[in-house]
N, C-alpha and C. Protein backbone atom coordinates (compact mmCIF):
# COMPACT_ATOMS: atom_id res chain seq x y z
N UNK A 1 -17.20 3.68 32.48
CA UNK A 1 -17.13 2.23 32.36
C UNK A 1 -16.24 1.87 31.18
N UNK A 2 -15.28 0.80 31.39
CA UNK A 2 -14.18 0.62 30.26
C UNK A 2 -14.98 -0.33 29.52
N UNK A 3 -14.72 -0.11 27.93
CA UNK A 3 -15.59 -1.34 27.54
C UNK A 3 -14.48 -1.86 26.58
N UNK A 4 -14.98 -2.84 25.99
CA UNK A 4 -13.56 -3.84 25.44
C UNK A 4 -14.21 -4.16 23.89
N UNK A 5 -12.92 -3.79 23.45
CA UNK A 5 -12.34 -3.42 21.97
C UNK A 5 -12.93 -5.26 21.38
N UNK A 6 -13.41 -5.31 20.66
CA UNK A 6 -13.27 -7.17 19.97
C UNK A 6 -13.17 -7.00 18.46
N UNK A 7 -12.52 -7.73 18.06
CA UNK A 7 -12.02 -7.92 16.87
C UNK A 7 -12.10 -9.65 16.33
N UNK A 8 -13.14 -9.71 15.06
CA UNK A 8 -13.37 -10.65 14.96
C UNK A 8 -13.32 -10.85 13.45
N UNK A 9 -12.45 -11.84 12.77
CA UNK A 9 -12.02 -12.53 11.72
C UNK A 9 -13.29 -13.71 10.90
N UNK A 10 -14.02 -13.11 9.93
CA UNK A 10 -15.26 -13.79 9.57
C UNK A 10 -15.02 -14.10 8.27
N UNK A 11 -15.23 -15.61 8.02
CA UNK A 11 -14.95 -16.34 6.76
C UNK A 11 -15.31 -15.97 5.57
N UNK A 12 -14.22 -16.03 4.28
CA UNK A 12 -14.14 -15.10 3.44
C UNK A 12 -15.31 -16.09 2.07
N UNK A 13 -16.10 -15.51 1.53
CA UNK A 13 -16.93 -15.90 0.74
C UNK A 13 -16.55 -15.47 -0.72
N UNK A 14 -17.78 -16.00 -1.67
CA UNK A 14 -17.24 -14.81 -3.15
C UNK A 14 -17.85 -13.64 -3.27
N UNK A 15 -17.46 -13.10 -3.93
CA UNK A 15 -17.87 -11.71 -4.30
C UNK A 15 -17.85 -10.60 -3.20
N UNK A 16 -18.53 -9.85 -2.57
CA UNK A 16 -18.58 -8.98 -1.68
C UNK A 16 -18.96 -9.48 -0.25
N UNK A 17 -17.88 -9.37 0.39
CA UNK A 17 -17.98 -9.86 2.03
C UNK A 17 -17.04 -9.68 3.18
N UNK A 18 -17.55 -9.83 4.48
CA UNK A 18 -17.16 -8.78 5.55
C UNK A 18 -15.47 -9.52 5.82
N UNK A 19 -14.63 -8.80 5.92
CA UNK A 19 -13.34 -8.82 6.18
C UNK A 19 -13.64 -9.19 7.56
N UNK A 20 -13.66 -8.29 8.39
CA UNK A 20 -13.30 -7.79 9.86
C UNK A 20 -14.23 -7.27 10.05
N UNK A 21 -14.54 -7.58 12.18
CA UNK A 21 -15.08 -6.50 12.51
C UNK A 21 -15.13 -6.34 13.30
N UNK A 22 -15.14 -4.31 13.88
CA UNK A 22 -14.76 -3.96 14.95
C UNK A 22 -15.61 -3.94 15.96
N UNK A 23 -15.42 -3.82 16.93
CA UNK A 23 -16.83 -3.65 18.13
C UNK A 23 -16.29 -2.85 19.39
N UNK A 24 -17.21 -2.14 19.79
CA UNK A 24 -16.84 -1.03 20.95
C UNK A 24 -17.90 -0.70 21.73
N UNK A 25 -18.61 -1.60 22.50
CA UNK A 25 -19.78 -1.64 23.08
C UNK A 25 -20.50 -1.78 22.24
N UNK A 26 -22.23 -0.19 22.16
CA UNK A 26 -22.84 -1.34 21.06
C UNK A 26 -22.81 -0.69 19.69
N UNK A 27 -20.96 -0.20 19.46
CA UNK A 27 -21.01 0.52 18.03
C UNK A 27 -19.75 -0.76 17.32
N UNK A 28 -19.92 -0.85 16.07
CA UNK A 28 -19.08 -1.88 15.42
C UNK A 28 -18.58 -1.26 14.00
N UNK A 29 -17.52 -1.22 13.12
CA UNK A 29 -17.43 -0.98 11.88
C UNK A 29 -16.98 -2.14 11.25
N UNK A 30 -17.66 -2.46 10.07
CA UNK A 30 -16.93 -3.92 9.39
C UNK A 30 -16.48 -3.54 8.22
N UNK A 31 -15.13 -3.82 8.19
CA UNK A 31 -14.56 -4.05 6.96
C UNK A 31 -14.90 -4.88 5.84
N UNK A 32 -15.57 -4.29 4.50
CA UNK A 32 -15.83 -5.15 3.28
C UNK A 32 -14.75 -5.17 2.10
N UNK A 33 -14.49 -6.53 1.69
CA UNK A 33 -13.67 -6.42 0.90
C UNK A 33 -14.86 -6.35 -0.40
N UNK A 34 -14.49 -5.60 -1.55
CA UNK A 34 -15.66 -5.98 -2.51
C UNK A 34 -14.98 -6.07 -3.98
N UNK A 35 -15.44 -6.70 -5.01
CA UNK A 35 -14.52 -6.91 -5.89
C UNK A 35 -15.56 -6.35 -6.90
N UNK A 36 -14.83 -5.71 -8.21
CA UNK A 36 -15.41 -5.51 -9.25
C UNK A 36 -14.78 -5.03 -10.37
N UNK A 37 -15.02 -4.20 -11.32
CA UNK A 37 -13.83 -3.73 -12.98
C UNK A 37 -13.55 -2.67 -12.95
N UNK A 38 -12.54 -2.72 -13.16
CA UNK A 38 -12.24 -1.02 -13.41
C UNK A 38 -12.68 -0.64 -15.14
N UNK A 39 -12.48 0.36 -15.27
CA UNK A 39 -13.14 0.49 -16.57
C UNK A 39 -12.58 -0.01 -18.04
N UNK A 40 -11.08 -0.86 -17.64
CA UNK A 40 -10.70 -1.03 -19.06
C UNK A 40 -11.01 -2.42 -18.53
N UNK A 41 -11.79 -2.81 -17.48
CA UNK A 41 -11.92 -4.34 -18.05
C UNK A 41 -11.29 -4.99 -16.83
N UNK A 42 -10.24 -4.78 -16.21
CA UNK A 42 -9.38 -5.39 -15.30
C UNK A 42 -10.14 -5.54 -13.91
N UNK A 43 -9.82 -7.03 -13.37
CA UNK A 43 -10.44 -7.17 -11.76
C UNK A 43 -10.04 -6.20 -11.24
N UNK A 44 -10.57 -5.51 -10.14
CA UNK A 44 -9.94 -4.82 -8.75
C UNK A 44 -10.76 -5.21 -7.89
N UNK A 45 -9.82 -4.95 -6.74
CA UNK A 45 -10.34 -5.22 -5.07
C UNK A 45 -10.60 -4.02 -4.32
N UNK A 46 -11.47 -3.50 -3.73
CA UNK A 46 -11.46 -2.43 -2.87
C UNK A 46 -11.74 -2.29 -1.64
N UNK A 47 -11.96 -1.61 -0.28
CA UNK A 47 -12.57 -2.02 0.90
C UNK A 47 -13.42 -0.79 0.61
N UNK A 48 -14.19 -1.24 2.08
CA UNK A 48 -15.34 -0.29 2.36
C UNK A 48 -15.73 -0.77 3.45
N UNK A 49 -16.05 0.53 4.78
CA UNK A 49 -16.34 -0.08 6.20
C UNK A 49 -17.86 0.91 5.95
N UNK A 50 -18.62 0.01 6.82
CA UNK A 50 -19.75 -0.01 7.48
C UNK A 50 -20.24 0.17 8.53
N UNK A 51 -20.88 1.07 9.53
CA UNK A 51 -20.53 1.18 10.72
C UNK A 51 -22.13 1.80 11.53
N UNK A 52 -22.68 0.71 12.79
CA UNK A 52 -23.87 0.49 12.61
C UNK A 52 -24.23 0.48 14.43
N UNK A 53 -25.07 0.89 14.85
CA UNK A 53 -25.35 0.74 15.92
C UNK A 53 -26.49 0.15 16.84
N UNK A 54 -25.96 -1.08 17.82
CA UNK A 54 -27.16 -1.84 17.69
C UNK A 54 -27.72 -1.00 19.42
N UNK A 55 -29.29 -1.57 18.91
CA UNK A 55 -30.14 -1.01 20.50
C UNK A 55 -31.29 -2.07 20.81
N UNK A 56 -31.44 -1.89 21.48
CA UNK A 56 -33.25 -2.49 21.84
C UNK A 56 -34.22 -1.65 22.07
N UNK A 57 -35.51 -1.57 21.50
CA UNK A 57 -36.28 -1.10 21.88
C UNK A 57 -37.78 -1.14 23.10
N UNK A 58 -38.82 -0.46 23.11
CA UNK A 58 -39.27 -0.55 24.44
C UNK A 58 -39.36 -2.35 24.55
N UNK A 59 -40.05 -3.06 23.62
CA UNK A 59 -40.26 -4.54 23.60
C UNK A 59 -38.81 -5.50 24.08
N UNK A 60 -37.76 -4.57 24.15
CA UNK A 60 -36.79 -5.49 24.16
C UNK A 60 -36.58 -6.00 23.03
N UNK A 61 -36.93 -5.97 21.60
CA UNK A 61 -36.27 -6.42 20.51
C UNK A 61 -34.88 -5.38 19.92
N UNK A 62 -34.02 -6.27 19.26
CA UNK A 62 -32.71 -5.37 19.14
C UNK A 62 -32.71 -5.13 17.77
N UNK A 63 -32.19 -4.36 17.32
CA UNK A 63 -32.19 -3.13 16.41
C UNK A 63 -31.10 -3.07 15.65
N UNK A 64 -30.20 -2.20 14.81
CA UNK A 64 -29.16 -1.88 14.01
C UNK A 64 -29.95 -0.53 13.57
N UNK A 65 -28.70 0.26 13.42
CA UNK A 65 -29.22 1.79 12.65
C UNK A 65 -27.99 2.33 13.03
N UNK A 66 -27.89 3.00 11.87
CA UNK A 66 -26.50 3.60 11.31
C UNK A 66 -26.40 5.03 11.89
N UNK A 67 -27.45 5.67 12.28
CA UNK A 67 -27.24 6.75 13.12
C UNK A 67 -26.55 7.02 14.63
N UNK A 68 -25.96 7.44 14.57
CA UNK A 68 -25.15 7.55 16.04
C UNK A 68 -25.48 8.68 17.09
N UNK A 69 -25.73 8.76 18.30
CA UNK A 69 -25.46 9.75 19.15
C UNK A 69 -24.35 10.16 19.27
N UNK A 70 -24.30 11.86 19.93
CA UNK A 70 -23.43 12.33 20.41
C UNK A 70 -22.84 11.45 20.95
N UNK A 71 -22.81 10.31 22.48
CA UNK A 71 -22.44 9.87 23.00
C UNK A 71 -21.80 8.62 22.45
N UNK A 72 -21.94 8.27 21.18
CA UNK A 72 -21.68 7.27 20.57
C UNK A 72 -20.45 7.89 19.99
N UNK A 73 -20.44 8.75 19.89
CA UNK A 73 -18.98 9.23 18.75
C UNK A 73 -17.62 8.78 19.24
N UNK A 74 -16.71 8.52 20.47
CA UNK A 74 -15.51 8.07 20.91
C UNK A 74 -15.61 7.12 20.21
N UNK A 75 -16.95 6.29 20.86
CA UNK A 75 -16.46 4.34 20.20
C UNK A 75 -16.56 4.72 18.76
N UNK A 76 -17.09 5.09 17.87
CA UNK A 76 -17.25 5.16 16.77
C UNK A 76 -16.01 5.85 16.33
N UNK A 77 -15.30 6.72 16.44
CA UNK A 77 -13.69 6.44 16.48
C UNK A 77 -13.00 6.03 16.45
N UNK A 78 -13.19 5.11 17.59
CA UNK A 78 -12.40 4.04 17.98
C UNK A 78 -12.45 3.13 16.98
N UNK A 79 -13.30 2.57 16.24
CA UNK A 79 -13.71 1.01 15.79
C UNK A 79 -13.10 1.67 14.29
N UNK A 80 -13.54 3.39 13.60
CA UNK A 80 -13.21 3.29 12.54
C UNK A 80 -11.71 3.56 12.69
N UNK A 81 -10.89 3.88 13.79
CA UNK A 81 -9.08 3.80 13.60
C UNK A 81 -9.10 2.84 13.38
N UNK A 82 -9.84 1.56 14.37
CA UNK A 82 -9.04 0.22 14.04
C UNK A 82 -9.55 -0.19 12.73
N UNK A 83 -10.59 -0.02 12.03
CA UNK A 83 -10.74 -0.25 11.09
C UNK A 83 -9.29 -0.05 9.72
N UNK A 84 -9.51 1.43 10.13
CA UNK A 84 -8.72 1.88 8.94
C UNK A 84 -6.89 1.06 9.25
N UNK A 85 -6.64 1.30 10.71
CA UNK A 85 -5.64 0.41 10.71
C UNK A 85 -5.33 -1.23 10.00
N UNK A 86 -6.29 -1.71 10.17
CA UNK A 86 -6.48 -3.01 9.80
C UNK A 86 -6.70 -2.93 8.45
N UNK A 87 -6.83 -1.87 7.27
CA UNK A 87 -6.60 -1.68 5.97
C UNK A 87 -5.36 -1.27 5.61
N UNK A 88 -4.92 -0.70 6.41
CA UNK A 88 -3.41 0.31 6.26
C UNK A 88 -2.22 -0.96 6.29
N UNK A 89 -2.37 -1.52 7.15
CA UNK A 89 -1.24 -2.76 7.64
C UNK A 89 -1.79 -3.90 6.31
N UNK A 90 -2.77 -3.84 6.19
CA UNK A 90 -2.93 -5.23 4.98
C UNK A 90 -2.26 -4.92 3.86
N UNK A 91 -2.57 -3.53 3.79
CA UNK A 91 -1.57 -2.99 2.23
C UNK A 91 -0.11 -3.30 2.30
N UNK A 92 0.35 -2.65 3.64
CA UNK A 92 1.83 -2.84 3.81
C UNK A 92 2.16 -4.47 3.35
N UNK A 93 1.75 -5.12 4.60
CA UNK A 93 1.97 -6.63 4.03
C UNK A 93 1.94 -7.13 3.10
N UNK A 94 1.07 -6.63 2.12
CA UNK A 94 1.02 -7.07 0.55
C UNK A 94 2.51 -6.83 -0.26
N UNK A 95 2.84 -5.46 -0.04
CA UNK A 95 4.17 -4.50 -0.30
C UNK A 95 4.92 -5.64 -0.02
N UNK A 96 4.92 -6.30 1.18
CA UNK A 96 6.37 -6.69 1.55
C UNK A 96 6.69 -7.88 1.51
N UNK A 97 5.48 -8.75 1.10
CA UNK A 97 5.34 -10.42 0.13
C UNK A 97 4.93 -10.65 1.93
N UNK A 98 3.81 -10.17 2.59
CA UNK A 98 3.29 -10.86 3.17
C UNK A 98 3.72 -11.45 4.84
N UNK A 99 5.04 -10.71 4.72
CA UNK A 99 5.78 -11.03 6.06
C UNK A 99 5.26 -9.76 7.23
């Protein structure tokens, strides 16, 4: 069964919060941008993806848990290339004033 890639752009807040995020049935990785000091004092920005898998259980209530099946591993691939893509290209753009 083909399942479809979504990519979704979520409003940027202060301090630590979700960039992007990927989805590949029911596995997703989100990109965090998070801000904090480096040690002489100076702001920095860093990312960090997250990557979580939702289920339901016997009740039908739905779930999140970061553990994956075997069978989960392609999409979970999948979501962290695009992830990491979608960090890789932001850098470039920065490099190149944004064009």
């Amino acid at each position: 069964m083909k399942q479809k890639l979504e990519q979704k752009e979520l409003v940027k807040n202060e301090g630590n919060f979700p960039e992007r995020k990927f989805r590949a049935g029911a596995i997703s990785a989100t990109v965090w941008s998070n801000k904090g000091s480096k040690a002489n004092g100076e702001d920095a920005e860093y990312k960090t993806i997250s990557i979580e898998r939702n289920y339901t259980d016997k009740e039908g209530n739905w779930h999140t848990t970061n553990s994956l099946r075997t069978s989960d591993l392609p999409k979970a691939q999948l979501v962290l290339q695009k992830a990491y893509e979608h960090i890789v290209l932001a850098q470039q753009d920065l490099f190149k004033g944004g064009n």
